[in-house]
Protein backbone atom coordinates (compact mmCIF):
# COMPACT_ATOMS: atom_id res chain seq x y z
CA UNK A 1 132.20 104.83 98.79
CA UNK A 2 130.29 106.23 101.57
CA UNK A 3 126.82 105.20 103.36
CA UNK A 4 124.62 108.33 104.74
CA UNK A 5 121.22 108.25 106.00
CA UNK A 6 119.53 111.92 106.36
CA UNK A 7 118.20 112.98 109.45
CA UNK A 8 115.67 116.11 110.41
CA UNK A 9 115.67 117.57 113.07
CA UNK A 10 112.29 120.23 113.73
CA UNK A 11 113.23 121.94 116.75
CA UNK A 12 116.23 123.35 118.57
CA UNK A 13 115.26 121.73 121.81
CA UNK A 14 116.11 118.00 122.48
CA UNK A 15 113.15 116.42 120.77
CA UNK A 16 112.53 113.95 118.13
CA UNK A 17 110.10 114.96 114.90
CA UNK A 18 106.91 113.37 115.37
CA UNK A 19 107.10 111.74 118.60
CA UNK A 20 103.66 112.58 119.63
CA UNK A 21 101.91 111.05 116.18
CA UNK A 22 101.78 107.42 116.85
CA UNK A 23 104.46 105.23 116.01
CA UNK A 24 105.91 107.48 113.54
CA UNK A 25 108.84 109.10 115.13
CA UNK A 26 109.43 105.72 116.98
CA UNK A 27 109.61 104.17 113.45
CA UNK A 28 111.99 106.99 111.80
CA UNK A 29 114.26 106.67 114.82
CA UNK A 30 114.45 102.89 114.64
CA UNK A 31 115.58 102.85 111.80
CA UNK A 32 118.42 106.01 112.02
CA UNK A 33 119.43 104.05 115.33
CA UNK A 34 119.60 100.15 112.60
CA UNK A 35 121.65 102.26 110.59
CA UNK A 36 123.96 103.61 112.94
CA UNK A 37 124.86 100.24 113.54
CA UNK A 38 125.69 99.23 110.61
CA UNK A 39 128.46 102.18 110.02
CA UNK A 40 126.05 104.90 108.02
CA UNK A 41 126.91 107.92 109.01
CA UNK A 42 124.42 111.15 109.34
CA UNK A 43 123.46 113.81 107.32
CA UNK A 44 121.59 116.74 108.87
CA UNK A 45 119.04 119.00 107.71
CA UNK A 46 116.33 121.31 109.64
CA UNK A 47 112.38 120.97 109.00
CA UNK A 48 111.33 124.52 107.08
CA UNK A 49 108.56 125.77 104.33
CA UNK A 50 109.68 128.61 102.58
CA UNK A 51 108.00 127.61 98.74
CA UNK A 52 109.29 131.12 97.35
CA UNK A 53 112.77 130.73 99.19
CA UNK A 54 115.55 132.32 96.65
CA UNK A 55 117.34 130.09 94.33
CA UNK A 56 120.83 131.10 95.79
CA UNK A 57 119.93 130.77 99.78
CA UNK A 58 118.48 127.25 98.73
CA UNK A 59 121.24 126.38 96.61
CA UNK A 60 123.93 127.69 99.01
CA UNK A 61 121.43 125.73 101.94
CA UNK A 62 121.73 122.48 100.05
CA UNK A 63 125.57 122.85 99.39
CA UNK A 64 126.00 123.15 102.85
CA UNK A 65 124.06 120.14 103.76
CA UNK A 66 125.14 117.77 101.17
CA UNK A 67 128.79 119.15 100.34
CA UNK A 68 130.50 115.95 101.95
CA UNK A 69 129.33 113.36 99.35
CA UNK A 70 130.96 111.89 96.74
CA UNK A 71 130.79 109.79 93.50
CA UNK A 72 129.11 106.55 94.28
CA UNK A 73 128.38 107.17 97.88
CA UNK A 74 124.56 106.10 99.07
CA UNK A 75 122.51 108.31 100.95
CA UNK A 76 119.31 106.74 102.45
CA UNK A 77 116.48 109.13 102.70
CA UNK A 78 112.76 108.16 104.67
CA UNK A 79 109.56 108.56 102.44
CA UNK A 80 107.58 110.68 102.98
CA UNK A 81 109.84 114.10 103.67
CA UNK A 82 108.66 115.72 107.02
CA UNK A 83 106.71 118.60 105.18
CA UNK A 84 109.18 120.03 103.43
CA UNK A 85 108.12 121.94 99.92
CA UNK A 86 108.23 120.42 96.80
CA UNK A 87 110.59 122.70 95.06
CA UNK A 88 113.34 122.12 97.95
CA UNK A 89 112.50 118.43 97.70
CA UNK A 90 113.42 118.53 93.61
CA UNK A 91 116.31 120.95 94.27
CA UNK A 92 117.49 118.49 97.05
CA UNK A 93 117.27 115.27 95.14
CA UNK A 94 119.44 117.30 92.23
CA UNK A 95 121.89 118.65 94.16
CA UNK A 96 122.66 115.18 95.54
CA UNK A 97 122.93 113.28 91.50
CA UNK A 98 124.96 116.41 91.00
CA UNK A 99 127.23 114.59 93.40
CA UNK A 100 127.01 111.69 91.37
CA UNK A 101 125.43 110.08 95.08
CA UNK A 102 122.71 107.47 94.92
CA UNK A 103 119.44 108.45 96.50
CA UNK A 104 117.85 105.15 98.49
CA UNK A 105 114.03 106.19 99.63
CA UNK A 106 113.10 103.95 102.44
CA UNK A 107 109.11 104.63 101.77
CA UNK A 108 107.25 104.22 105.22
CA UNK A 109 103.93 105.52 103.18
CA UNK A 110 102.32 105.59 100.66
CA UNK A 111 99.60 108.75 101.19
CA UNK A 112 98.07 108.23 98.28
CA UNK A 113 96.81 104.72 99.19
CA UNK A 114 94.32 106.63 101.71
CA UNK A 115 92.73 107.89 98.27
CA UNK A 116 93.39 105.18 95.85
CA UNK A 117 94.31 101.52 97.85
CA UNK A 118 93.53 100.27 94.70
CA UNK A 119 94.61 101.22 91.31
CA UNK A 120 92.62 101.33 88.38
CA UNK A 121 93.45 99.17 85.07
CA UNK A 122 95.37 100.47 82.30
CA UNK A 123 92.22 100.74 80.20
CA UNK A 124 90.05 102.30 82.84
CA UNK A 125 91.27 106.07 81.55
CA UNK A 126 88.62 108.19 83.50
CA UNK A 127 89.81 106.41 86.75
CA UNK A 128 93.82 107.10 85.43
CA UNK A 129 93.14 110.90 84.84
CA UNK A 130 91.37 110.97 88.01
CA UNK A 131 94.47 109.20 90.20
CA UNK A 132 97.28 111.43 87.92
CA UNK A 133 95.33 114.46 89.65
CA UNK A 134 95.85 113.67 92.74
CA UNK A 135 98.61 115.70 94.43
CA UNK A 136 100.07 112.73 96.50
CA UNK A 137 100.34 111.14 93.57
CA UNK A 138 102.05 113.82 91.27
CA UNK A 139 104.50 113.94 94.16
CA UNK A 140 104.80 110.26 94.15
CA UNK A 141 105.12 109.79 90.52
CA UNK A 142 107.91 112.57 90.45
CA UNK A 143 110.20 111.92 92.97
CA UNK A 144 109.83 108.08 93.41
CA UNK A 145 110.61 107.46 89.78
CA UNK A 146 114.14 109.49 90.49
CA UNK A 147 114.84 107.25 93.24
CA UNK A 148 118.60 105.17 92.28
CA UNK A 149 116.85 102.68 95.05
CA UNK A 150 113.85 101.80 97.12
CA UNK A 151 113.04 99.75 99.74
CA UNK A 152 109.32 99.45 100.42
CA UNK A 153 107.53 97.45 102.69
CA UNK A 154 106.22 93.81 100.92
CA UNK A 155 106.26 92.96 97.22
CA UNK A 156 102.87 94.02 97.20
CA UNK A 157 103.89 97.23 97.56
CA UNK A 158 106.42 97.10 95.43
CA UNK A 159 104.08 95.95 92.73
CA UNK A 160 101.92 98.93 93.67
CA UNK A 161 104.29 101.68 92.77
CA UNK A 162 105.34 100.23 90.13
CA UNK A 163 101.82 99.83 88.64
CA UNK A 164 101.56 103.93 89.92
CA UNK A 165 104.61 105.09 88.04
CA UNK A 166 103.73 103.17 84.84
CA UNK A 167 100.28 105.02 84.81
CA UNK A 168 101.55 107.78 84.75
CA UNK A 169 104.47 106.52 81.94
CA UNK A 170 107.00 106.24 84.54
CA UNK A 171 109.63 103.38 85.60
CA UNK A 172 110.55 102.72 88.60
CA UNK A 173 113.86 101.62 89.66
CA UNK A 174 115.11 98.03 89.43
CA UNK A 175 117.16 98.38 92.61
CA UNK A 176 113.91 97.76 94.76
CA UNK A 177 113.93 95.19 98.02
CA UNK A 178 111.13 94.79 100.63
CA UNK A 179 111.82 94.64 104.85
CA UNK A 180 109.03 92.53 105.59
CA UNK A 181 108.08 93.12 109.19
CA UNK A 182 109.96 96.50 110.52
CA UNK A 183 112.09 96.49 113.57
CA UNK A 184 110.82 97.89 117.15
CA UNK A 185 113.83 98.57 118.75
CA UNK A 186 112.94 97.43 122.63
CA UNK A 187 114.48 96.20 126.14
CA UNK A 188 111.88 93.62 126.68
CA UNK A 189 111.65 91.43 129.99
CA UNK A 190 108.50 89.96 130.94
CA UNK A 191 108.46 86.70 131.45
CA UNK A 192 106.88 83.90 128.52
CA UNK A 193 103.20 84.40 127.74
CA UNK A 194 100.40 82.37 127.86
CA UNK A 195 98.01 80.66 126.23
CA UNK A 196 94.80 81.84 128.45
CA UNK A 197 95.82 85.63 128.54
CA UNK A 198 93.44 86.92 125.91
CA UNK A 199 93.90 89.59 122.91
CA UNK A 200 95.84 93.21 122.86
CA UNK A 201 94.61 95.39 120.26
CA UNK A 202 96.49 98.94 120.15
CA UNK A 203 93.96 101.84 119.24
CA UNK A 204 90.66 102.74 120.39
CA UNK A 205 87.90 101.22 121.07
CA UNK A 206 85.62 103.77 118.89
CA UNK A 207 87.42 103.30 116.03
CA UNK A 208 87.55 99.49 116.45
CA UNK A 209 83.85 98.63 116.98
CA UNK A 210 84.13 95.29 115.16
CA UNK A 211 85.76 94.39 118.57
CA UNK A 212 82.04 94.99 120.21
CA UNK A 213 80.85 92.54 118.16
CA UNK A 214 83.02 89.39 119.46
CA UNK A 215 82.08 87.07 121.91
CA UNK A 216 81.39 88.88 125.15
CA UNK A 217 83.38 86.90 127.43
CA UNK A 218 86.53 87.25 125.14
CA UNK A 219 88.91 89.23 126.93
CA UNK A 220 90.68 92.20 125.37
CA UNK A 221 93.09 94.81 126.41
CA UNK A 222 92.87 97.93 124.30
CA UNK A 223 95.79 99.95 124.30
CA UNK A 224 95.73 103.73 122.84
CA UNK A 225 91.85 103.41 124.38
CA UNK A 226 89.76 107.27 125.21
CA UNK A 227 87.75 108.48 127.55
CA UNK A 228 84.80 108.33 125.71
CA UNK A 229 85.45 104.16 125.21
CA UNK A 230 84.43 103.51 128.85
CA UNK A 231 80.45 103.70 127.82
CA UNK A 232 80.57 101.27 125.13
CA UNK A 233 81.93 98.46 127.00
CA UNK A 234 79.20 97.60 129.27
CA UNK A 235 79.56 93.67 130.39
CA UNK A 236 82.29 92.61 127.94
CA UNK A 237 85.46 91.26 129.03
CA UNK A 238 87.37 94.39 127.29
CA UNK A 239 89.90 96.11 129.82
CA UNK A 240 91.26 99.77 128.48
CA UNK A 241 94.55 101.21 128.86
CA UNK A 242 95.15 104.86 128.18
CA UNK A 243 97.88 105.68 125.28
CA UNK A 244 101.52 105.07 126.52
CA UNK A 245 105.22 106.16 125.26
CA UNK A 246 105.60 103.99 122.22
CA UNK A 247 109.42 103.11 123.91
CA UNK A 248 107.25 101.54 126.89
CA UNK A 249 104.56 100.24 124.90
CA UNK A 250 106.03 95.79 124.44
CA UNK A 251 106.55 96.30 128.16
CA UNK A 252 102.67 96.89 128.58
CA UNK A 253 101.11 93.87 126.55
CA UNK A 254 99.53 91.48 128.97
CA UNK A 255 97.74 89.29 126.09
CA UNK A 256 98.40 86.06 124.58
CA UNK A 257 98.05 87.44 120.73
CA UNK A 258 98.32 90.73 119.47
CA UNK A 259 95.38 91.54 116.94
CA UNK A 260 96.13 93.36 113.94
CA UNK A 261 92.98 94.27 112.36
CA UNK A 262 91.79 97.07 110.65
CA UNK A 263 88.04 97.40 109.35
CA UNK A 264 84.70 99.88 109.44
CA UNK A 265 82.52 96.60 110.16
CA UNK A 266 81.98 92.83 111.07
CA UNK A 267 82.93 90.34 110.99
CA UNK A 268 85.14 90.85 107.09
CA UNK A 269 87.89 93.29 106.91
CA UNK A 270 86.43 96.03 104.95
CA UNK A 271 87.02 99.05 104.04
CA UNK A 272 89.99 101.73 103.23
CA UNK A 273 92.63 100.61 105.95
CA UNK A 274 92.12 96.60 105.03
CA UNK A 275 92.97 97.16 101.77
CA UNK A 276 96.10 98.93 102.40
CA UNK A 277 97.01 95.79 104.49
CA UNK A 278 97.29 94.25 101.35
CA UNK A 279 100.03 95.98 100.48
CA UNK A 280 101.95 97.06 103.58
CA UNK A 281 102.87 95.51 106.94
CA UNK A 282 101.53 97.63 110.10
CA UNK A 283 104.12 98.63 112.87
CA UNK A 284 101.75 96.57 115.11
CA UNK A 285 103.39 94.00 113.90
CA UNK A 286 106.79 94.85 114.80
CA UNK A 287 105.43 95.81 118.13
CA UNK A 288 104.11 92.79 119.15
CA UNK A 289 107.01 90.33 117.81
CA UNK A 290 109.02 93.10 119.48
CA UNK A 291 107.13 91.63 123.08
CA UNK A 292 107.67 87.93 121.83
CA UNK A 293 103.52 87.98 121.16
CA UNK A 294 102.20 86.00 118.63
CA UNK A 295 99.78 87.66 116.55
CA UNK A 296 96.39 87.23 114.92
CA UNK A 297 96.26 88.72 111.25
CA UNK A 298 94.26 88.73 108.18
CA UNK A 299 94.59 85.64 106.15
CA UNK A 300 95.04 88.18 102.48
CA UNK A 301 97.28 90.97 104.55
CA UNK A 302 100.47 91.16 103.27
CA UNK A 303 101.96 90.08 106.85
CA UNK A 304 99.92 86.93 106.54
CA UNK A 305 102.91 84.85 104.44
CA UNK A 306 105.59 86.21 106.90
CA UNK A 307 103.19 84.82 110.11
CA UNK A 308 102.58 81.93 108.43
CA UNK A 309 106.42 81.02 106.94
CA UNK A 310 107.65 81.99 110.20
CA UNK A 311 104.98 80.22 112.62
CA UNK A 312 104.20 83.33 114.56
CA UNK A 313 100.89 83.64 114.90
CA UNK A 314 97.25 82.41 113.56
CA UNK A 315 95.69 83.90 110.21
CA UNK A 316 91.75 84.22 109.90
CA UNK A 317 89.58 84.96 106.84
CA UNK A 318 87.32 87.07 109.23
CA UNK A 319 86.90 88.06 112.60
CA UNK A 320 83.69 85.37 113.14
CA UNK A 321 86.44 82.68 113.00
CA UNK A 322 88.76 83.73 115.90
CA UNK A 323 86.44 82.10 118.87
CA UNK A 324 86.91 78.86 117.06
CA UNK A 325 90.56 79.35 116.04
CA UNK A 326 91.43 80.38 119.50
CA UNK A 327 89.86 77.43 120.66
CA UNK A 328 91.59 74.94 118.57
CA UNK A 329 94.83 75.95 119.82
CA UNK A 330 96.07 74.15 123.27
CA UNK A 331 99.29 74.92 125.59
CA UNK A 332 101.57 72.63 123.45
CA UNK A 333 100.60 74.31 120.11
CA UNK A 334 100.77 77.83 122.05
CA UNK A 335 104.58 77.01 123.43
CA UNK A 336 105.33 76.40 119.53
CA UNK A 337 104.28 79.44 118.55
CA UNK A 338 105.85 80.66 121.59
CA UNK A 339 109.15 79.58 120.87
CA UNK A 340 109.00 80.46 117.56
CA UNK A 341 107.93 84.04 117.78
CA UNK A 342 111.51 83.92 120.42
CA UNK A 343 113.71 82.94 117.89
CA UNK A 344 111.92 86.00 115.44
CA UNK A 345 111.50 88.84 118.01
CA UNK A 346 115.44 89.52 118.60
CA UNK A 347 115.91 90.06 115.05
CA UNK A 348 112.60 92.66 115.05
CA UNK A 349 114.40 94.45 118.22
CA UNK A 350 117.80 94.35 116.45
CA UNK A 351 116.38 95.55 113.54
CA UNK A 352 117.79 92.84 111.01
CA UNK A 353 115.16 93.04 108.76
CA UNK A 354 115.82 96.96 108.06
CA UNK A 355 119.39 96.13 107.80
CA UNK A 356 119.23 93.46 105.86
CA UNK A 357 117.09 95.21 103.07
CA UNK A 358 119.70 98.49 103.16
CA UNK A 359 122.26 96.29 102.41
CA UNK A 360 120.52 94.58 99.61
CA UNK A 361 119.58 97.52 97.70
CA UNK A 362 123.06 99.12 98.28
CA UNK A 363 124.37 95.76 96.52
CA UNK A 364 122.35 95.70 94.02
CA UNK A 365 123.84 99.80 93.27
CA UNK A 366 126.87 98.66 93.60
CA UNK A 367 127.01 95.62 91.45
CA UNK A 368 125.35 97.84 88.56
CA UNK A 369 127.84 100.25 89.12
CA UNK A 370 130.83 97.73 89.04
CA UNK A 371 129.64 96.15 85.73
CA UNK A 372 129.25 99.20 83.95
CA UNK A 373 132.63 100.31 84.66
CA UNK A 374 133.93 96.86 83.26
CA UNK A 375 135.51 95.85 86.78
């Protein structure tokens, strides 16, 4: 038995998909590079969209791509695919149960939560026809529910899909684990933080007005900040720091906390992207562990019981509550937290959380697999 991950590439120069959008290719490689090191080996396959492509050419295509695996082998595979077209994504997930080779998704999204962070009850039918329509779900519900394994993000999540597929009269599979916080793979060397060094926030100012509305003389760096946020700053303590390489971003923190908070308005979090922190755990979060910074998240996120279990970091109910948090918390109780977001942060860089969750849902496969053959 074999361990595979599958990799994309998009272009023939030497590039990495999606390095310009965000964190996203940062967060793909991570975890190809967390996987490396634990002995998977790599599966290639090139970034096309030919939806009429003939059934031979895709067949022969897929052959060629998957024609090392064998029986009981695992082959991890990142959620969503990189634009690839729902026929080859059916064809591809057959060819490789025609091997008899267990497909792991490692879901980094869930689109369909920009539409639906909530799902409706099982008696609400209007709402349930509505959600079945949409086509991130239809792709969810029909390739997730073929998965032989899945490791999502927080039980939350996990609760979520399965709630999705069952909609829609769909199981999902038992051989499901959760990474908690991701891994930021990082060289980090700054010297320990502060408790006097104020708040990074990593976005833009525009998009983040709730930040306007804090005390003025609260400083804040905003990272990922544009042009256009100069103007709204006026006599606030907010300091703004163009967009960086994601690899040198941990270098580039200067705060005491990082804030992770994600709302259209003050002082609650409200709104689309706080409900989907219910259910999944932002790469800020690995980011700013990643720079040994504690962090400041909602109290009903789904990172709030990791920050909390782990003493990493302070959890607020809403954003009017952080002036008087902040100022609760002296040098002592800020070297604590300190010293315990040190003994966290080399597992984020190392990845062990990623690792560890591969290797649980590959053991749960394989234990399956082992009793039904009467071993």
């Amino acid at each position: 038995m074999a361990n595979y991950f599958l990799h994309f590439n998009a272009s023939s120069e030497p590039s990495y998909p999606f390095w310009e959008t965000g964190f996203v290719g940062k967060r793909l490689l991570n975890h190809e590079d967390f996987l490396l090191e634990i002995g998977f080996r790599v599966i290639d396959a090139f970034i096309y969209y030919w939806n009429d492509e003939p059934k031979d050419p895709l067949n022969a295509r897929l052959d060629a791509i998957l024609g090392g695996l064998q029986r009981h082998d695992c082959l991890v595979i990142q959620w969503p695919f990189p634009g690839m077209s729902e026929r080859w994504i059916e064809n591809f997930i057959d060819r490789v149960h025609a091997f008899n080779t267990n497909a792991i998704f490692l879901v980094n999204d869930i689109q369909s939560m920009n539409n639906f962070p909530e799902l409706p009850g099982a008696s609400d039918q209007e709402k349930i026809d509505t959600l079945l329509k949409d086509p991130d779900v239809i792709s969810e519900v029909k390739f997730l529910s073929r998965a032989d394994g899945l490791i999502v993000s927080s039980p939350q999540m996990a609760d979520h899909i399965t709630k999705e597929l069952a909609l829609a009269g769909k199981k999902v599979t038992s051989n499901i684990t959760w990474l908690g916080p991701d891994g930021y793979e990082a060289n980090y060397f700054q010297s320990t933080r502060h408790f006097d060094q104020g708040i990074d926030f990593v976005g833009t100012l525009a998009e983040a007005s709730f930040l306007l509305k804090l005390p003025h003389e609260l400083k804040i760096n905003v990272h990922g900040a544009s042009p256009d946020d100069q103007k709204l700053v006026e006599d606030r303590d907010i300091h703004l720091h163009p967009r960086v390489d994601v690899e040198a971003a941990p270098q580039l923190l200067q705060g005491s906390y990082g804030l992770i908070w994600h709302s259209d308005q003050y002082p609650e979090a409200h709104g689309t992207a706080s409900k989907i922190d219910k259910y999944t755990l932002p790469i800020e979060l690995a980011l700013f562990l990643s720079a040994n910074e504690p962090v400041i998240v909602w109290s009903q996120a789904a990172a709030a019981n990791f920050v909390q279990a782990n003493g990493v970091g302070i959890l607020i109910d809403s954003l009017d509550q952080l002036p008087q948090k902040l100022a609760a918390i002296d040098e002592q109780a800020y070297e604590k937290m300190i010293v315990n977001v040190q003994r966290i942060s080399p597992l984020i860089r190392d990845g062990f959380f990623v690792k560890q969750a591969t290797l649980n849902v590959i053991g749960k496969i394989y234990n399956k697999a082992e009793s039904a053959s009467g071993d």
